[in-house]
N, C-alpha and C. Protein backbone atom coordinates (compact mmCIF):
# COMPACT_ATOMS: atom_id res chain seq x y z
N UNK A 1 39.50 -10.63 54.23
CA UNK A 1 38.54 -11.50 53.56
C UNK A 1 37.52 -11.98 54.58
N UNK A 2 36.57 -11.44 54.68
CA UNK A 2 35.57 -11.86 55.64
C UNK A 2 34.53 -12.92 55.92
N UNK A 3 34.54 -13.44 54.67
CA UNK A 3 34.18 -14.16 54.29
C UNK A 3 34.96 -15.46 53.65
N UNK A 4 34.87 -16.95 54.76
CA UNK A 4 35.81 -17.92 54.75
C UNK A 4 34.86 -19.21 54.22
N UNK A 5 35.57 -19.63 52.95
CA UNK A 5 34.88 -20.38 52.39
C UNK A 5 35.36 -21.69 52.75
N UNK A 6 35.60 -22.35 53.86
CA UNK A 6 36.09 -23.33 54.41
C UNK A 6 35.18 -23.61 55.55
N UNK A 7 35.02 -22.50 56.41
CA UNK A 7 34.05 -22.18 57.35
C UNK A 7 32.58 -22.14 56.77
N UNK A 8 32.46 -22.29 55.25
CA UNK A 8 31.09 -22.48 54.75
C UNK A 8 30.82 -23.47 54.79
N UNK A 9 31.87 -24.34 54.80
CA UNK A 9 31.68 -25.98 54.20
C UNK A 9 31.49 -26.81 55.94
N UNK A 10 31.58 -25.87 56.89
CA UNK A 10 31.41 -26.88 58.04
C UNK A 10 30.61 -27.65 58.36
N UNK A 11 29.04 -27.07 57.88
CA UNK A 11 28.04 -27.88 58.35
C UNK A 11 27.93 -28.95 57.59
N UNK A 12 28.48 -28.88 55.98
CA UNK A 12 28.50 -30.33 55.58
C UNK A 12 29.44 -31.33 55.85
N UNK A 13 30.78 -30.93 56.62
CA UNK A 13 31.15 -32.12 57.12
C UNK A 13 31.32 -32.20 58.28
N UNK A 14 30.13 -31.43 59.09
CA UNK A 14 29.58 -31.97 60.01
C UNK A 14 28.97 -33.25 59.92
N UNK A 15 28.49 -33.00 58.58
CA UNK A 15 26.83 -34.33 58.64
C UNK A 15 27.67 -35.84 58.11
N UNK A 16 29.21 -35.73 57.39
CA UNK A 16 30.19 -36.33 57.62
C UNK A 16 30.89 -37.56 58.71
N UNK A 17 30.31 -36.89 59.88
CA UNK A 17 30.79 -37.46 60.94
C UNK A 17 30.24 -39.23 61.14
N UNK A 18 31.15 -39.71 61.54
CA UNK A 18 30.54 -41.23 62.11
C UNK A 18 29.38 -41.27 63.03
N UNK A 19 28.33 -42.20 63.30
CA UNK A 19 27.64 -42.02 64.53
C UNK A 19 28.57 -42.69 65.84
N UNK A 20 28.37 -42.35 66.73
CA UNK A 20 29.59 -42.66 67.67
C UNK A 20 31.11 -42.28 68.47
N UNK A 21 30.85 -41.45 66.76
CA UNK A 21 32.27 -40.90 66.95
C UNK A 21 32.78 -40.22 68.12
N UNK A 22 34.48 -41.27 68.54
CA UNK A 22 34.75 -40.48 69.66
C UNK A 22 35.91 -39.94 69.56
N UNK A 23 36.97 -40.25 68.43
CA UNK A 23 38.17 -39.41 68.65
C UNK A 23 38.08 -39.16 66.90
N UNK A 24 39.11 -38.06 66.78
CA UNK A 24 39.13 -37.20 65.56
C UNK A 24 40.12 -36.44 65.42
N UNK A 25 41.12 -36.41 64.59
CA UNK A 25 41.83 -35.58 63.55
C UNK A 25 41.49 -34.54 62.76
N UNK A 26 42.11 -33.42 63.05
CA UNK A 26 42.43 -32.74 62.07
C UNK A 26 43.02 -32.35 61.10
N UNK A 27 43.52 -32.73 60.21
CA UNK A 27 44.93 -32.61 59.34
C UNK A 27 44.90 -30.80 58.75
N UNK A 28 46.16 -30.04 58.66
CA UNK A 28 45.92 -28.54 58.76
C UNK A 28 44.90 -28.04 59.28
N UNK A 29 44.92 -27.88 60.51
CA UNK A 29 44.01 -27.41 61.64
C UNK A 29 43.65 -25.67 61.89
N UNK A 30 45.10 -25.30 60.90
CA UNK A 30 44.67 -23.63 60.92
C UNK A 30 44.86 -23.38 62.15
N UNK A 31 43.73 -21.90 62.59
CA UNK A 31 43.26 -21.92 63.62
C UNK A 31 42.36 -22.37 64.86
N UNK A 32 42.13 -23.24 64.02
CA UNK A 32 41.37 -24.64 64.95
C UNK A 32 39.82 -24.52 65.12
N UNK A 33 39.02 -23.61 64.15
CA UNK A 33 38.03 -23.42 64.21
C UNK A 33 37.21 -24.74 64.19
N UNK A 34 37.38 -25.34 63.09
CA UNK A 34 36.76 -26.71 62.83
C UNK A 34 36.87 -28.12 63.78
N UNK A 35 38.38 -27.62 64.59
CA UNK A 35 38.20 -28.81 65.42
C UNK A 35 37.54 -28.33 66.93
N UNK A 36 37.37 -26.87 67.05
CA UNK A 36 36.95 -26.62 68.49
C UNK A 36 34.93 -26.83 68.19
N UNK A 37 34.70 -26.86 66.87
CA UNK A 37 33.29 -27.61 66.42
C UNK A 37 33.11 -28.88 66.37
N UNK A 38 34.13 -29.99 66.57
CA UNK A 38 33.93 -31.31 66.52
C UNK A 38 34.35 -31.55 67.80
N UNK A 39 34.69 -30.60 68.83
CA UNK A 39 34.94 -30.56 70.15
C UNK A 39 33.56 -30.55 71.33
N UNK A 40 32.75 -30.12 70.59
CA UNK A 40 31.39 -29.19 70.80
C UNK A 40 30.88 -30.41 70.92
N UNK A 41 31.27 -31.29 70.19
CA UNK A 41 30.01 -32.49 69.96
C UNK A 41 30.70 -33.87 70.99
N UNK A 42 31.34 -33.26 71.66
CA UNK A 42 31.74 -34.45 72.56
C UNK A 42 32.68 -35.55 72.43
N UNK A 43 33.62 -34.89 71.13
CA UNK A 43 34.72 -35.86 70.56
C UNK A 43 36.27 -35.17 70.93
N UNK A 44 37.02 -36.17 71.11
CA UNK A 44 38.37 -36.37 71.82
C UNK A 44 39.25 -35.29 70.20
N UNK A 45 39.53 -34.15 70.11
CA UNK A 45 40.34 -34.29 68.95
C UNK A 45 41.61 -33.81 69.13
N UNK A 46 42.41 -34.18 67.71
CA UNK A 46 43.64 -33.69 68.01
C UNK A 46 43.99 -32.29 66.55
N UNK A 47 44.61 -31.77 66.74
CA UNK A 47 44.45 -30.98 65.30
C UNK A 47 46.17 -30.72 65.22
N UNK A 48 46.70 -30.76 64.03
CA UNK A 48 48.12 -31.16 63.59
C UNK A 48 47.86 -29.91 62.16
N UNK A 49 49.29 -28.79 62.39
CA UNK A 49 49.41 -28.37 61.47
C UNK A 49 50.88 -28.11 61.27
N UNK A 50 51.39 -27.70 60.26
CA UNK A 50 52.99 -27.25 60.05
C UNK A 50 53.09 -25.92 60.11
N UNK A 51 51.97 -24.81 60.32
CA UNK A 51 52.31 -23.56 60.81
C UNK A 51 52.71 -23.43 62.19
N UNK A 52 53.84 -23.14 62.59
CA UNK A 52 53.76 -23.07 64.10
C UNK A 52 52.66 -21.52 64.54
N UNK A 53 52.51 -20.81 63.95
CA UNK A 53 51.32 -19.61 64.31
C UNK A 53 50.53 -19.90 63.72
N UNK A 54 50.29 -20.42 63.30
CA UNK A 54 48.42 -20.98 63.42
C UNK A 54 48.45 -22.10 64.54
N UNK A 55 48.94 -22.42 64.67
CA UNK A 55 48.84 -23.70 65.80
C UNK A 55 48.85 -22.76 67.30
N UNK A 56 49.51 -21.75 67.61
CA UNK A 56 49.71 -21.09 68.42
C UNK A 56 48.76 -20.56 68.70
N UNK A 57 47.81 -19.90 67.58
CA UNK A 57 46.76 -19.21 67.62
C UNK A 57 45.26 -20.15 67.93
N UNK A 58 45.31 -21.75 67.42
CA UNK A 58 44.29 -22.20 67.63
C UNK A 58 44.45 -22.92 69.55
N UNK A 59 45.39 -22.93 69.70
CA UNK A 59 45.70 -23.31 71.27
C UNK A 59 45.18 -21.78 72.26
N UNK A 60 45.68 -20.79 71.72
CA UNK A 60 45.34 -19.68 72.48
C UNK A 60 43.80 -19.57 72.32
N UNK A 61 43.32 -19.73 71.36
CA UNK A 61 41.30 -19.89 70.95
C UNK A 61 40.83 -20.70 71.76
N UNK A 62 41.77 -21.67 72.05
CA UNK A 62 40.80 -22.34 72.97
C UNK A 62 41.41 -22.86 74.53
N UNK A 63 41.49 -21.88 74.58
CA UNK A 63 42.27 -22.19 76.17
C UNK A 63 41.24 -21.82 77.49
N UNK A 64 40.31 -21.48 77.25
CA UNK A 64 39.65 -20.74 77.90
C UNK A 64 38.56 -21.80 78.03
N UNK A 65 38.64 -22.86 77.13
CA UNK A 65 37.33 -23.71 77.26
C UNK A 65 37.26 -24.95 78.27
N UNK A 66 36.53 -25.47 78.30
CA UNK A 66 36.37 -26.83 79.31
C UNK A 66 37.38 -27.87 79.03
N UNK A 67 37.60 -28.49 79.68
CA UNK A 67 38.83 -29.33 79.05
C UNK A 67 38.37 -30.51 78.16
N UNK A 68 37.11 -31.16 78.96
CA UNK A 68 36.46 -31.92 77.78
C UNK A 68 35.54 -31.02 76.36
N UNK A 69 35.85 -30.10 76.33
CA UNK A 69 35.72 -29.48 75.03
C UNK A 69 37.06 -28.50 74.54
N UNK A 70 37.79 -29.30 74.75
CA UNK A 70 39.30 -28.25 74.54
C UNK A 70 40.24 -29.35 73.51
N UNK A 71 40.16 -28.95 71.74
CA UNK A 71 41.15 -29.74 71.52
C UNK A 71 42.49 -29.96 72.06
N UNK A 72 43.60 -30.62 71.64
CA UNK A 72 44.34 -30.70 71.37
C UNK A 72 45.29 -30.71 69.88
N UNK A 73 46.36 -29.54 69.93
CA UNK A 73 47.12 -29.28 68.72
C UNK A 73 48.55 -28.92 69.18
N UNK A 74 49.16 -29.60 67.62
CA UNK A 74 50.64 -29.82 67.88
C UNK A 74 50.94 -29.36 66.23
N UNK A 75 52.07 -28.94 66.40
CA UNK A 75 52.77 -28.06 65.32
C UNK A 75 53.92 -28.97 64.85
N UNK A 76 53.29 -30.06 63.65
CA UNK A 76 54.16 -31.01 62.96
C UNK A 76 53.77 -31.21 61.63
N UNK A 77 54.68 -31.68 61.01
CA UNK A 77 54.38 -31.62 59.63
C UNK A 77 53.54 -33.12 59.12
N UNK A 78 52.39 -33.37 58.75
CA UNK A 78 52.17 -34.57 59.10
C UNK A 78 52.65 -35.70 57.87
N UNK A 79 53.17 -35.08 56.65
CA UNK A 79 53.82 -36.12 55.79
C UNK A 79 55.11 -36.75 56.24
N UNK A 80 55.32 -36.37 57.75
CA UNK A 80 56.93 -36.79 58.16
C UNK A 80 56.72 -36.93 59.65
N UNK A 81 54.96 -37.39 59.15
CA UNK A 81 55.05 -37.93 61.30
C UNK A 81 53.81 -38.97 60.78
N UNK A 82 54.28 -40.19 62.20
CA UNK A 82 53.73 -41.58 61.49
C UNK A 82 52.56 -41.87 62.71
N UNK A 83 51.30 -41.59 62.16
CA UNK A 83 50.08 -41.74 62.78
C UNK A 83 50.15 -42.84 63.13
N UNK A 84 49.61 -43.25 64.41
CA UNK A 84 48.87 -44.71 64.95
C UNK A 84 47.93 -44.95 64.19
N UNK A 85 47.97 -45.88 63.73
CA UNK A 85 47.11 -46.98 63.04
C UNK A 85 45.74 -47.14 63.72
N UNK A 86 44.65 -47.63 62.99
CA UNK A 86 43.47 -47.20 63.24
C UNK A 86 43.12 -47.14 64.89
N UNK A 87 43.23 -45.58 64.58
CA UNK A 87 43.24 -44.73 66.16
C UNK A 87 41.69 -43.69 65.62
N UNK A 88 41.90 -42.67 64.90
CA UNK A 88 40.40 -42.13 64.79
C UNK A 88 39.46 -42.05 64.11
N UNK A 89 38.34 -42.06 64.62
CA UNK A 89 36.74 -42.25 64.10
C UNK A 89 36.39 -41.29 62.92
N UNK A 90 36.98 -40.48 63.05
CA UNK A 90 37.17 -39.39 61.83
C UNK A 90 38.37 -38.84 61.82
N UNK A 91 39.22 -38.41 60.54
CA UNK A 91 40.03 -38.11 59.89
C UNK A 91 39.39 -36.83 59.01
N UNK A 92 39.63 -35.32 59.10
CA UNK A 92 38.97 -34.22 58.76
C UNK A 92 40.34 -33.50 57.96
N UNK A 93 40.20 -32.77 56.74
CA UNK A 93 41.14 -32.35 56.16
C UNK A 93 40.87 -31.00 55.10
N UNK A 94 40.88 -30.04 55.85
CA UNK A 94 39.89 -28.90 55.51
C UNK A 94 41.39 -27.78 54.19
N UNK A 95 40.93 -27.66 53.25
CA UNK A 95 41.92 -27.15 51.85
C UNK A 95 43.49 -27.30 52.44
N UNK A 96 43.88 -28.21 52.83
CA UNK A 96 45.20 -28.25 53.06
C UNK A 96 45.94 -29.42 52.79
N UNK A 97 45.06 -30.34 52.09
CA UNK A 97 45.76 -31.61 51.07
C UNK A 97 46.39 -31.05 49.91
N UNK A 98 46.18 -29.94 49.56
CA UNK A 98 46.83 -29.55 47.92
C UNK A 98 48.45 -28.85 48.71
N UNK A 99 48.78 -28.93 49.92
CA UNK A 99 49.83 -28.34 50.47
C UNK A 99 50.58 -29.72 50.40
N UNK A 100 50.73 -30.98 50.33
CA UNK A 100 51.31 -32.01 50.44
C UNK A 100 51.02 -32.90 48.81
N UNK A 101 51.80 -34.07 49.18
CA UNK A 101 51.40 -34.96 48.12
C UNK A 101 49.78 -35.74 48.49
N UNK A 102 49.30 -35.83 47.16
CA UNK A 102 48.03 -36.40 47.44
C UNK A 102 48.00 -38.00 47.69
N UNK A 103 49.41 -38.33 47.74
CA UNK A 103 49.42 -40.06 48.15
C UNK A 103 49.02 -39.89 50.11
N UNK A 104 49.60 -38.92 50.28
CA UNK A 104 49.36 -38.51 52.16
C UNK A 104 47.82 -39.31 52.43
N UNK A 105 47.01 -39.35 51.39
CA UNK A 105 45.81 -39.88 52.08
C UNK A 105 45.96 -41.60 52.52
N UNK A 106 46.93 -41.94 52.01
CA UNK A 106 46.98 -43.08 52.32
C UNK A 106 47.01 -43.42 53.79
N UNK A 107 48.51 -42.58 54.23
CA UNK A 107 48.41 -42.49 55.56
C UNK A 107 47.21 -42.38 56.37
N UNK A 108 46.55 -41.16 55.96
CA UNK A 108 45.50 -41.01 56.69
C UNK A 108 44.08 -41.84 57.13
N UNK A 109 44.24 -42.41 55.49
CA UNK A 109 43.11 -44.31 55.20
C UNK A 109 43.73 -45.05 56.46
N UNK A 110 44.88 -45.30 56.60
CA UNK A 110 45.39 -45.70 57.89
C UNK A 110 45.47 -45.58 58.65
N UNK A 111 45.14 -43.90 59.61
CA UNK A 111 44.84 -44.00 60.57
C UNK A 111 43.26 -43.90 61.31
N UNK A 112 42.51 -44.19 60.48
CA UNK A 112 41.45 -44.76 60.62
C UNK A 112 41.10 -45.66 61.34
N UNK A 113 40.12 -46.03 62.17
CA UNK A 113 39.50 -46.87 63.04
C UNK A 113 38.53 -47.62 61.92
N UNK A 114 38.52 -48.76 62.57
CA UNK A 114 37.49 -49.80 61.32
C UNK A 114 36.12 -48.98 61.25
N UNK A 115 35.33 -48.54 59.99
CA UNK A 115 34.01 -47.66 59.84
C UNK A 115 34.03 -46.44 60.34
N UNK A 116 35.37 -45.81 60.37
CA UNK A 116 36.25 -44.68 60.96
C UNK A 116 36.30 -43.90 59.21
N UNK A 117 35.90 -42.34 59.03
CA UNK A 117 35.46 -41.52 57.85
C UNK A 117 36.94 -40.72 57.54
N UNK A 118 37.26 -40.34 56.99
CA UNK A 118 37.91 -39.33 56.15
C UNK A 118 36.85 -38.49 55.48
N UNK A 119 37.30 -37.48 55.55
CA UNK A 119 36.34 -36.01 54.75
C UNK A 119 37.48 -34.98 54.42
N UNK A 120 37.44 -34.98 53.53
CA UNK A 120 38.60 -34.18 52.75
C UNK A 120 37.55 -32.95 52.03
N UNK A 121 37.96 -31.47 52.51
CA UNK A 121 37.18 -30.13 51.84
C UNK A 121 38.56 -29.86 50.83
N UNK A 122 38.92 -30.08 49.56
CA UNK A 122 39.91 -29.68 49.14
C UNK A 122 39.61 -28.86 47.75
N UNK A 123 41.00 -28.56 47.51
CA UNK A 123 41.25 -27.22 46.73
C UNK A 123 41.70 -27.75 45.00
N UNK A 124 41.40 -27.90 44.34
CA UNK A 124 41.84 -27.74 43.04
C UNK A 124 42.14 -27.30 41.94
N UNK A 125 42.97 -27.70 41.11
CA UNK A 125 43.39 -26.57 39.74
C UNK A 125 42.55 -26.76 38.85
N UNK A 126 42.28 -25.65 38.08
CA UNK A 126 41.18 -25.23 37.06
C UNK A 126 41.65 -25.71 35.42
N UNK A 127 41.55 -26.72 34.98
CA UNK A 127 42.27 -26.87 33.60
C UNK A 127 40.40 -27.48 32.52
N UNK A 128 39.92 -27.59 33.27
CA UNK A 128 38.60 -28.25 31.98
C UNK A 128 37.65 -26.83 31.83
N UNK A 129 36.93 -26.81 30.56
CA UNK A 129 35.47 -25.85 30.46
C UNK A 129 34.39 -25.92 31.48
N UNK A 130 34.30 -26.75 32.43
CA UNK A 130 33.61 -27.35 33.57
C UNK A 130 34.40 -27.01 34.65
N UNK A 131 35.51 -26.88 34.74
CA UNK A 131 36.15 -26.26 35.73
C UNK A 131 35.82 -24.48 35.82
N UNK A 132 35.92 -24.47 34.62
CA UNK A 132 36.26 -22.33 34.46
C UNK A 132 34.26 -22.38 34.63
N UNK A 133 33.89 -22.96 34.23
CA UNK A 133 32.17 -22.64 34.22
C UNK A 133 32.07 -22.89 35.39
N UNK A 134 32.39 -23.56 36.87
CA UNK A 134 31.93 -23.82 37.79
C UNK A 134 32.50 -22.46 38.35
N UNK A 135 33.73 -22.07 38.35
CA UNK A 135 34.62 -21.04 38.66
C UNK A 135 33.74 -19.42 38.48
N UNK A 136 33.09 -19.69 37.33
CA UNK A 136 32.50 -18.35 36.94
C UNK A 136 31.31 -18.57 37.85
N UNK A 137 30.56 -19.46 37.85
CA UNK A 137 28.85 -19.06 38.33
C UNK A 137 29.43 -19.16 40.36
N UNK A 138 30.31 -19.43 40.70
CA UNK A 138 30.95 -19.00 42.18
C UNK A 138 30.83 -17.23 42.02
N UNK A 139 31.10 -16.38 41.51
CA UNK A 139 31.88 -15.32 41.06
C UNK A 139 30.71 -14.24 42.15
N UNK A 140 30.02 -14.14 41.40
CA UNK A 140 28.87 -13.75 41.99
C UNK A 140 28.12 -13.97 43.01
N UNK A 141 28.19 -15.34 43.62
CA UNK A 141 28.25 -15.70 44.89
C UNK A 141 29.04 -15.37 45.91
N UNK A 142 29.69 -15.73 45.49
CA UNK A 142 30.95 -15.14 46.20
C UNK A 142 30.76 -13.61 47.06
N UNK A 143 30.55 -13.03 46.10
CA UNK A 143 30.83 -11.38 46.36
C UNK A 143 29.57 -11.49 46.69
N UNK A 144 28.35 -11.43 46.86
CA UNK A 144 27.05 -11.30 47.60
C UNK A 144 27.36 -12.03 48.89
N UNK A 145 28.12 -13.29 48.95
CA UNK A 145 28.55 -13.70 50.68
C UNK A 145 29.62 -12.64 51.30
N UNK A 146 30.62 -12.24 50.25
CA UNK A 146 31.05 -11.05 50.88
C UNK A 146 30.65 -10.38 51.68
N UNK A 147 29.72 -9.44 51.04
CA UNK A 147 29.39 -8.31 51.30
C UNK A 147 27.88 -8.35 52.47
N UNK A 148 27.48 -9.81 52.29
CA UNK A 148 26.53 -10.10 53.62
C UNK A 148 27.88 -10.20 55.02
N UNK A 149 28.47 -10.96 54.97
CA UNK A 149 29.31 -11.00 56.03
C UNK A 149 30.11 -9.48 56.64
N UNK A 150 30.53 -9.08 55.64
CA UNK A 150 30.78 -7.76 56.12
C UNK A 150 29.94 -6.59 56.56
N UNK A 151 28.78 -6.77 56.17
CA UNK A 151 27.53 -5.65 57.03
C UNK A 151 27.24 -6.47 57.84
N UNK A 152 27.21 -7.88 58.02
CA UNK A 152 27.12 -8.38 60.33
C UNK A 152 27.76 -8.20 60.76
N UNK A 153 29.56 -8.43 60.25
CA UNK A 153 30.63 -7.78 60.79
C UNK A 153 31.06 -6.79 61.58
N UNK A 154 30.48 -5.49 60.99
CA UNK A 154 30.12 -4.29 61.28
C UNK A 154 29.77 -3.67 62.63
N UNK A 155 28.33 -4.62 62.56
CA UNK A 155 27.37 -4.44 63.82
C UNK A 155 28.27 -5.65 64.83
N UNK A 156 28.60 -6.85 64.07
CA UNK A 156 29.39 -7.69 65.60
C UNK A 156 30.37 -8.12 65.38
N UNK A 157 31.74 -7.27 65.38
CA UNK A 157 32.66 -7.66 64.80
C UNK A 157 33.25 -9.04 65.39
N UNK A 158 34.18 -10.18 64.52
CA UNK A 158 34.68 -11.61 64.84
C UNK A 158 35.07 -11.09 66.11
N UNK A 159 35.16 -12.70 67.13
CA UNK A 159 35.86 -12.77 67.96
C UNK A 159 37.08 -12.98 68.13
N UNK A 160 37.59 -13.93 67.29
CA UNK A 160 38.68 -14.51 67.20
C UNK A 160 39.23 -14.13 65.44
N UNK A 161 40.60 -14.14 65.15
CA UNK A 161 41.17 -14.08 63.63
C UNK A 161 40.84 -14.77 62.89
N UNK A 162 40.88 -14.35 61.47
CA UNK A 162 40.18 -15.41 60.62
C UNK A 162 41.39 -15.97 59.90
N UNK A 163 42.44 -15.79 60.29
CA UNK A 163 43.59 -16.68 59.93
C UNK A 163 44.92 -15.95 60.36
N UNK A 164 45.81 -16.91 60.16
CA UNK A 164 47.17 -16.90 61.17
C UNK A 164 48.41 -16.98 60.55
N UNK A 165 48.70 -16.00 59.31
CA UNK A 165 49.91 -16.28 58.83
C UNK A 165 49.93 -17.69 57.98
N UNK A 166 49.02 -18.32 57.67
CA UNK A 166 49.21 -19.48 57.28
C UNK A 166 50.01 -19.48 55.78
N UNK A 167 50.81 -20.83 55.44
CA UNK A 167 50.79 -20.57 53.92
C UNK A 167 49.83 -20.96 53.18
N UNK A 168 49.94 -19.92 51.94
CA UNK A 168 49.22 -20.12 50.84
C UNK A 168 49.75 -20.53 49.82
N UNK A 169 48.95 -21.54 48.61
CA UNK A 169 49.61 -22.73 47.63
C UNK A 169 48.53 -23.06 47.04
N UNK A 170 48.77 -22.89 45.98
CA UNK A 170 47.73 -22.62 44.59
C UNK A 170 48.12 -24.32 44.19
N UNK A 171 46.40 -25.11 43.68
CA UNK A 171 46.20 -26.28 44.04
C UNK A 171 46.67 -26.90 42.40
N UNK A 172 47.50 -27.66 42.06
CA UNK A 172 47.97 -28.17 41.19
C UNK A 172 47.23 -29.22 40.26
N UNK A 173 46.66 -30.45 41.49
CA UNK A 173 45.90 -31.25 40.61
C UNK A 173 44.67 -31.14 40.42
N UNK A 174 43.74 -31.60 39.06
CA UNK A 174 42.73 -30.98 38.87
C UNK A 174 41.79 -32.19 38.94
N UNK A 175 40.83 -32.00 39.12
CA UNK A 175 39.49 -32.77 39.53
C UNK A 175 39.57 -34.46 38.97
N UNK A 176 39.80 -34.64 37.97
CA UNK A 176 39.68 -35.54 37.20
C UNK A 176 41.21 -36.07 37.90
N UNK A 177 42.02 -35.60 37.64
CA UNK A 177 43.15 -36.61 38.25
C UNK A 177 43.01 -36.86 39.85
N UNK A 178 42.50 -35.99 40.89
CA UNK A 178 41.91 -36.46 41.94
C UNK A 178 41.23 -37.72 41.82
N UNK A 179 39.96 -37.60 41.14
CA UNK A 179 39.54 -38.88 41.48
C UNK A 179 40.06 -40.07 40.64
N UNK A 180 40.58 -40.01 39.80
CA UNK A 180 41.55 -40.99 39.33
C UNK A 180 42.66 -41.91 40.82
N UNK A 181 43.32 -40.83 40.95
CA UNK A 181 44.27 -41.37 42.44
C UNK A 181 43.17 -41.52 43.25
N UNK A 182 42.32 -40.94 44.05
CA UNK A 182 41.18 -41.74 45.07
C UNK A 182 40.84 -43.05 44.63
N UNK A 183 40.28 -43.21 43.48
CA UNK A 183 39.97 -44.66 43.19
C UNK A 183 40.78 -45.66 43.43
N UNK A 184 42.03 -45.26 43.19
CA UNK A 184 43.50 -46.45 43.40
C UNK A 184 43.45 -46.47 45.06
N UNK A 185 43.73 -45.51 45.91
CA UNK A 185 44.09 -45.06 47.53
C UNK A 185 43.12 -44.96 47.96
N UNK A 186 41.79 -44.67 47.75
CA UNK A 186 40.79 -44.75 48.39
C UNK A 186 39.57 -45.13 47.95
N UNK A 187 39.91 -46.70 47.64
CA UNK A 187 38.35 -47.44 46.82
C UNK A 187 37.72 -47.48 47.61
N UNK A 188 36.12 -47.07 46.73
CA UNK A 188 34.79 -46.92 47.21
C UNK A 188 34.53 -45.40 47.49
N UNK A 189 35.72 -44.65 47.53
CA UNK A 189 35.73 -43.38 48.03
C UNK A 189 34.47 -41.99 47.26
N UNK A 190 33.56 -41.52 47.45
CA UNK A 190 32.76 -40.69 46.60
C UNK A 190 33.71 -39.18 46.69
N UNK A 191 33.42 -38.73 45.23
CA UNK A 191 33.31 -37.36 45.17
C UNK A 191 32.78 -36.64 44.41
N UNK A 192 32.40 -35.01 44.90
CA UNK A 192 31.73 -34.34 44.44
C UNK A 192 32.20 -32.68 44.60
N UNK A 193 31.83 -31.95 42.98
CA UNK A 193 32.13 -30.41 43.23
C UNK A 193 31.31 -29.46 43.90
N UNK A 194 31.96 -28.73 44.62
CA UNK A 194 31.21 -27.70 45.17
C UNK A 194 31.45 -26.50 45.15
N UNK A 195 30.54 -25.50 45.23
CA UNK A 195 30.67 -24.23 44.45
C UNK A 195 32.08 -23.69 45.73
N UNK A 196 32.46 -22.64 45.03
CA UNK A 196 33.37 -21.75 46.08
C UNK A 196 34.84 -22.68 45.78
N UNK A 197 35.16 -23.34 45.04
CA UNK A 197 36.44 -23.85 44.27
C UNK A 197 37.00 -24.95 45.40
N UNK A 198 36.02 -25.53 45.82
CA UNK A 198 36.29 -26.54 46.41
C UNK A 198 35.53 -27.91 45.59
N UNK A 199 35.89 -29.16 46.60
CA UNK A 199 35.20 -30.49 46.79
C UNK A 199 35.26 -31.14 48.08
N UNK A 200 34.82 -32.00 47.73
CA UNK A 200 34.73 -32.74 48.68
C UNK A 200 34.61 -34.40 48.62
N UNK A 201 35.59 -34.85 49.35
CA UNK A 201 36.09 -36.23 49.14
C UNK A 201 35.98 -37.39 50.12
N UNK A 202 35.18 -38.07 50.38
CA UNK A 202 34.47 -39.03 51.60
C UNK A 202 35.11 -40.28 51.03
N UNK A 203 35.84 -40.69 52.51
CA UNK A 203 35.90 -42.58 52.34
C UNK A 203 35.63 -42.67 53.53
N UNK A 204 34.95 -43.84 53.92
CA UNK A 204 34.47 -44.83 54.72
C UNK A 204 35.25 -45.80 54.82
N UNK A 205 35.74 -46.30 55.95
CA UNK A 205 36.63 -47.16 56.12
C UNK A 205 35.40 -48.78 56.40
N UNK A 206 35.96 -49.96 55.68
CA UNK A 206 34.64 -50.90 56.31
C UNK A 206 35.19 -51.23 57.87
N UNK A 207 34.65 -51.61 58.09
CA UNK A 207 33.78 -51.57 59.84
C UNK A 207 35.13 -52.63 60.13
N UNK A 208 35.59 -53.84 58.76
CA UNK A 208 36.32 -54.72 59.29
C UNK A 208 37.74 -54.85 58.91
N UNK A 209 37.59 -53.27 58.95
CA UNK A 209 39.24 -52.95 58.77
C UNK A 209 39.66 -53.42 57.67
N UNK A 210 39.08 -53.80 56.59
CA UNK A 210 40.33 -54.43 55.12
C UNK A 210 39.59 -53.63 54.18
């Protein structure tokens, strides 16, 4: 699959980021693509996944780099490991909330620094006419990003894998009950659909911690 629709969504939660921001989470870190990009920008991160080979693989990606641009990743499950309390400036969580319970964000609201972001790229199940209609007009997109990525490919093939054995887990809750639970766990929290069978889910922590 040459085309990674997770890796599409980077530059928007790039623009995500806190101003300031100096330390950062990854929650399912994969291969660590996304955090060796929030590395780039001069932030402390850590990236936490429960694959031990993807974790293996995003440590070996970046071993070669500067140390102040070299995350850090550890191979734990994070619904059964207890974050420090508002410790980072961003909290990043790229399609790997539909792998856990969606109360986990709580935790994560918690380990937040006061005016410290959460950005959730997540995955959902298809049950409304607005779901299957968003689903269809992707369809065709889709396969035209395909097939662009695979003729640059060609001429310059990837450097690194575009994934690591990870598991895969078809996303249960559907849009509407998302933001139902955000509103309870993460008031004030915005969200919005985006093509390629994702969303995207922003809270802002206030500045004074409550």
């Amino acid at each position: 699959m040459p085309f990674d629709h997770n890796d599409h969504y980077h530059r928007l939660l790039l623009r995500q980021v806190p101003p300031g921001c100096r330390t950062a989470l990854d929650v399912g870190c994969g291969t660590g693509r996304f955090a060796r990009r929030l590395a780039d920008l001069g932030i402390e991160v850590e990236g936490i996944d429960s694959s031990a080979e993807a974790v293996a693989t995003a440590r070996a990606a970046a071993g070669g780099r500067p140390e102040r641009r070299r995350p850090g990743f550890r191979h734990a499950d994070v619904t059964r490991t207890e974050l420090p309390r508002d410790r980072y400036d961003l909290v990043s969580c790229l399609a790997s909330l539909h792998h856990m319970p969606f109360g986990t964000v709580a935790a994560l609201r918690d380990a937040l620094a006061p005016g410290g972001v959460l950005a959730v790229l997540g995955c959902c199940a298809e049950r409304s006419w607005a779901d299957r209609a968003w689903s269809l007009a992707a369809v065709p997109v889709n396969a035209g990003a395909r097939l662009a990525v695979a003729a640059r490919e060609r001429i310059r093939p990837p450097r690194e894998p575009l994934s690591a054995g990870a598991p895969v887990k078809r996303p249960e809750m559907p849009l509407e009950e998302i933001r139902r639970e955000a509103a309870v766990l993460l008031p004030g929290s915005t969200l919005r659909r985006l093509l390629f069978w994702r969303y995207l889910l922003v809270f802002r922590k206030p500045a004074d911690g409550v």
